[in-house]
N, C-alpha and C. Protein backbone atom coordinates (compact mmCIF):
# COMPACT_ATOMS: atom_id res chain seq x y z
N UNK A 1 13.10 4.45 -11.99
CA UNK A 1 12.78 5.86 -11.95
C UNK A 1 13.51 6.49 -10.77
N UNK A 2 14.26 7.57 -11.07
CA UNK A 2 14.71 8.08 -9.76
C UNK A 2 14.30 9.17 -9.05
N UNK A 3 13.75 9.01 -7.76
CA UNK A 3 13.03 10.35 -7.10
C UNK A 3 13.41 10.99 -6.40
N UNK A 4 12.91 12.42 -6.28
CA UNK A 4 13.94 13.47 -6.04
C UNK A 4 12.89 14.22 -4.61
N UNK A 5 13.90 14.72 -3.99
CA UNK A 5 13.57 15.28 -2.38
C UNK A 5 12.02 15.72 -2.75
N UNK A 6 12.08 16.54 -4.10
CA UNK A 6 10.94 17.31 -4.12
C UNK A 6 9.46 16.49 -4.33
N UNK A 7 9.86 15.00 -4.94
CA UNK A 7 8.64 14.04 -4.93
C UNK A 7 8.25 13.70 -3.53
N UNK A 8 9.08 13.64 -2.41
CA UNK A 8 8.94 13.26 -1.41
C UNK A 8 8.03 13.87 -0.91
N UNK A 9 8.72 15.55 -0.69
CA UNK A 9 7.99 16.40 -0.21
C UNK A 9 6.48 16.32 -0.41
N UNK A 10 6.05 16.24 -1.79
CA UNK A 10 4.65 15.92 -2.49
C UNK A 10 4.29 14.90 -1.85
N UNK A 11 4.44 14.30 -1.83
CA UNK A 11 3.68 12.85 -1.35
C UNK A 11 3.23 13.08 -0.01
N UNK A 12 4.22 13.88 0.50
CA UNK A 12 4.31 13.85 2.34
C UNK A 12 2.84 14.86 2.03
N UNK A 13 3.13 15.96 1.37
CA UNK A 13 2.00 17.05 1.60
C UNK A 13 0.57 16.15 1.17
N UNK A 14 0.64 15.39 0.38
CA UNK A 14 -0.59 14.94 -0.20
C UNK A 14 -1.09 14.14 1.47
N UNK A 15 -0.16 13.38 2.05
CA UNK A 15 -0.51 12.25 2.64
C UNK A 15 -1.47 13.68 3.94
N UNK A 16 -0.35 14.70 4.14
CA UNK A 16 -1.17 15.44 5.22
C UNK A 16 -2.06 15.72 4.78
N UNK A 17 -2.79 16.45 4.01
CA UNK A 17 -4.09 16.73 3.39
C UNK A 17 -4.98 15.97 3.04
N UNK A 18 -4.79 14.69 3.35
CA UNK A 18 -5.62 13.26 2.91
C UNK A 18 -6.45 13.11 1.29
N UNK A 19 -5.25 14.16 0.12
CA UNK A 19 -5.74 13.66 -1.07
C UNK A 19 -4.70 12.26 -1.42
N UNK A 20 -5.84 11.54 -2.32
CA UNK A 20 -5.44 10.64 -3.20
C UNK A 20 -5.05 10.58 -3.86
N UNK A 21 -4.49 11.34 -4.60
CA UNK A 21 -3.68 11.76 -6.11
C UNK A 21 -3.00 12.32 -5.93
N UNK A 22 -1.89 12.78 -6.79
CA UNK A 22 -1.02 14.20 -6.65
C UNK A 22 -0.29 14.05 -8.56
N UNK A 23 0.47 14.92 -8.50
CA UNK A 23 1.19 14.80 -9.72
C UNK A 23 2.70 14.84 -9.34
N UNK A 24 3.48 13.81 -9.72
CA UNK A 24 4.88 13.17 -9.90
C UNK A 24 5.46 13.27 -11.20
N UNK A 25 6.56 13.82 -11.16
CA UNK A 25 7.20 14.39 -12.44
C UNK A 25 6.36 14.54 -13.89
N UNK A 26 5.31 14.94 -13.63
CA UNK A 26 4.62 15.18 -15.17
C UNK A 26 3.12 14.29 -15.14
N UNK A 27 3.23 13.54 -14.18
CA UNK A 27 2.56 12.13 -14.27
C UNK A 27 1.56 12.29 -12.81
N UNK A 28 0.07 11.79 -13.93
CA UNK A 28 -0.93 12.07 -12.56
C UNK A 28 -1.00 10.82 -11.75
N UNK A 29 -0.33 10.84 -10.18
CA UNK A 29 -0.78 9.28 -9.82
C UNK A 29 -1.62 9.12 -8.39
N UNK A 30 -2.55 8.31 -8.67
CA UNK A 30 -3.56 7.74 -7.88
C UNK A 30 -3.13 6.63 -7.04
N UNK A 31 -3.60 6.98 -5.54
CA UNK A 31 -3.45 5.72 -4.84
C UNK A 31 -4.80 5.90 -4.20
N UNK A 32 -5.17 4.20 -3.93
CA UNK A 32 -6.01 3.38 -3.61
C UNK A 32 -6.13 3.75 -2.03
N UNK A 33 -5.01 3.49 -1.45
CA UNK A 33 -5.16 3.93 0.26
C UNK A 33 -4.04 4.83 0.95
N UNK A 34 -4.32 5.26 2.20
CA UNK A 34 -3.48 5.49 2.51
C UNK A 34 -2.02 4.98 3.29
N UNK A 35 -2.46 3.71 2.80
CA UNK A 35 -1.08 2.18 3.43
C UNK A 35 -0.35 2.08 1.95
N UNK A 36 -0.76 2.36 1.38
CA UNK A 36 -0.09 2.82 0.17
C UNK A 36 0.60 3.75 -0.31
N UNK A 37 0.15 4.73 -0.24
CA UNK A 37 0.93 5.98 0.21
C UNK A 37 2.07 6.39 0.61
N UNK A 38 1.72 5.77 2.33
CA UNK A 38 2.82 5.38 3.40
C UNK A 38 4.49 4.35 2.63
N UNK A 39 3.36 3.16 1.89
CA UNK A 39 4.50 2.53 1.27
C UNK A 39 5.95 2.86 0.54
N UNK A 40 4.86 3.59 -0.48
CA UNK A 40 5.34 4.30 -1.65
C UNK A 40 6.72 5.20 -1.56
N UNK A 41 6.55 6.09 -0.12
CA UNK A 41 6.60 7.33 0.68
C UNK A 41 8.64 6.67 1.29
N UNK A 42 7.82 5.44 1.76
CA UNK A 42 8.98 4.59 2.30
C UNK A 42 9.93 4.15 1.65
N UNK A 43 9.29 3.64 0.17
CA UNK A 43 9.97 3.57 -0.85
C UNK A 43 11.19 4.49 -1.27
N UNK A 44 10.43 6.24 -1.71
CA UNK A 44 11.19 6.86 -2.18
C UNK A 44 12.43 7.12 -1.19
N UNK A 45 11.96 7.38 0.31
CA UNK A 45 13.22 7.86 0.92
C UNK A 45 14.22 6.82 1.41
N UNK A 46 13.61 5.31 1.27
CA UNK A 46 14.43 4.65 1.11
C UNK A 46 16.33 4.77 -0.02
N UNK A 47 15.49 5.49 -1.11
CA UNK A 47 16.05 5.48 -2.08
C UNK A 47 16.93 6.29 -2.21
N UNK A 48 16.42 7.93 -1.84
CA UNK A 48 16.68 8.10 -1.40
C UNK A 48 18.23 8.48 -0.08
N UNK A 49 17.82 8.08 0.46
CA UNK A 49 19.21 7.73 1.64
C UNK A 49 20.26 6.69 1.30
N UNK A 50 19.88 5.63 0.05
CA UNK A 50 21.03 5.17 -0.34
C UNK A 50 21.38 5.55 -1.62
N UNK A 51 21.83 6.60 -2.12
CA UNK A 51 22.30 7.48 -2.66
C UNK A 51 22.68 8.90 -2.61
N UNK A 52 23.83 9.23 -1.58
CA UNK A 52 24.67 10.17 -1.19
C UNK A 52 24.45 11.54 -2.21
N UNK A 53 23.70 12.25 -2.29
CA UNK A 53 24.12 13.36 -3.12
C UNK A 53 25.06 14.33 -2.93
N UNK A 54 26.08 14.57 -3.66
CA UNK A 54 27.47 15.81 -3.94
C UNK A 54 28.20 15.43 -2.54
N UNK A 55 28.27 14.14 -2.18
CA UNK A 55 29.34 13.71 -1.21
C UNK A 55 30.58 13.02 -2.09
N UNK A 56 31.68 13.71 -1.54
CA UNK A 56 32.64 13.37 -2.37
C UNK A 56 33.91 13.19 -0.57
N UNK A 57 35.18 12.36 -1.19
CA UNK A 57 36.12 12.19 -0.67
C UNK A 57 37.03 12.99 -1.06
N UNK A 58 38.11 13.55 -0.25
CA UNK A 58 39.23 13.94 -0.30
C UNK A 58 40.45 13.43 0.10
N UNK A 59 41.53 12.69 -0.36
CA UNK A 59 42.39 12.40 0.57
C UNK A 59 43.91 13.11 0.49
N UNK A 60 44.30 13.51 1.66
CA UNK A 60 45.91 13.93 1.67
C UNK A 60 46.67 13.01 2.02
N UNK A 61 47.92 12.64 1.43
CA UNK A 61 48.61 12.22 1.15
C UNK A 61 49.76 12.58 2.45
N UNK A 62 50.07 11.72 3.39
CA UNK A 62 51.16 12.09 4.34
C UNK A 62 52.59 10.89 4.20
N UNK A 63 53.76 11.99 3.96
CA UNK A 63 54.87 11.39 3.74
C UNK A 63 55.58 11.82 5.25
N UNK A 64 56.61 10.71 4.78
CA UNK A 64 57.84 10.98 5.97
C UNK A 64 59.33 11.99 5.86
N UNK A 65 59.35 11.39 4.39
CA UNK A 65 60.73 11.46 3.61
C UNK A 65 60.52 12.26 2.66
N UNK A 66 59.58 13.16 2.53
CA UNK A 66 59.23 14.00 1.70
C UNK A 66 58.34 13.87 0.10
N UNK A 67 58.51 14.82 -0.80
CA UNK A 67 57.47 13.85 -1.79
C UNK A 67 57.87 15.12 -3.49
């Protein structure tokens, strides 16, 4: 499943408000604690941060002798 800044955000708000539930893309989900939560939380931005969004490379091309 891939999660998006805006699940994060949710989770983070849920965790400040100390509810147990929230809703994730369509989907009602329940956690048990709040070490869970935390997990979960760790999870997504894990995920997150290893996947670069709209980073792209450019390279120029340097000659001597022309081109």
């Amino acid at each position: 499943m891939a999660f998006t800044h805006a699940d994060a955000a949710a989770l983070r708000a849920a965790i400040a408000k100390g509810a147990s539930s929230l809703e994730l893309n369509g989907e009602k989900v329940s956690y048990r604690s709040l070490k869970e939560m935390r997990e979960t939380l760790a999870m997504i931005e894990a995920e997150l941060s290893a996947t670069p969004a709209g980073l792209s490379r450019v390279s120029y091309p340097r000659t001597t002798r022309g081109l």
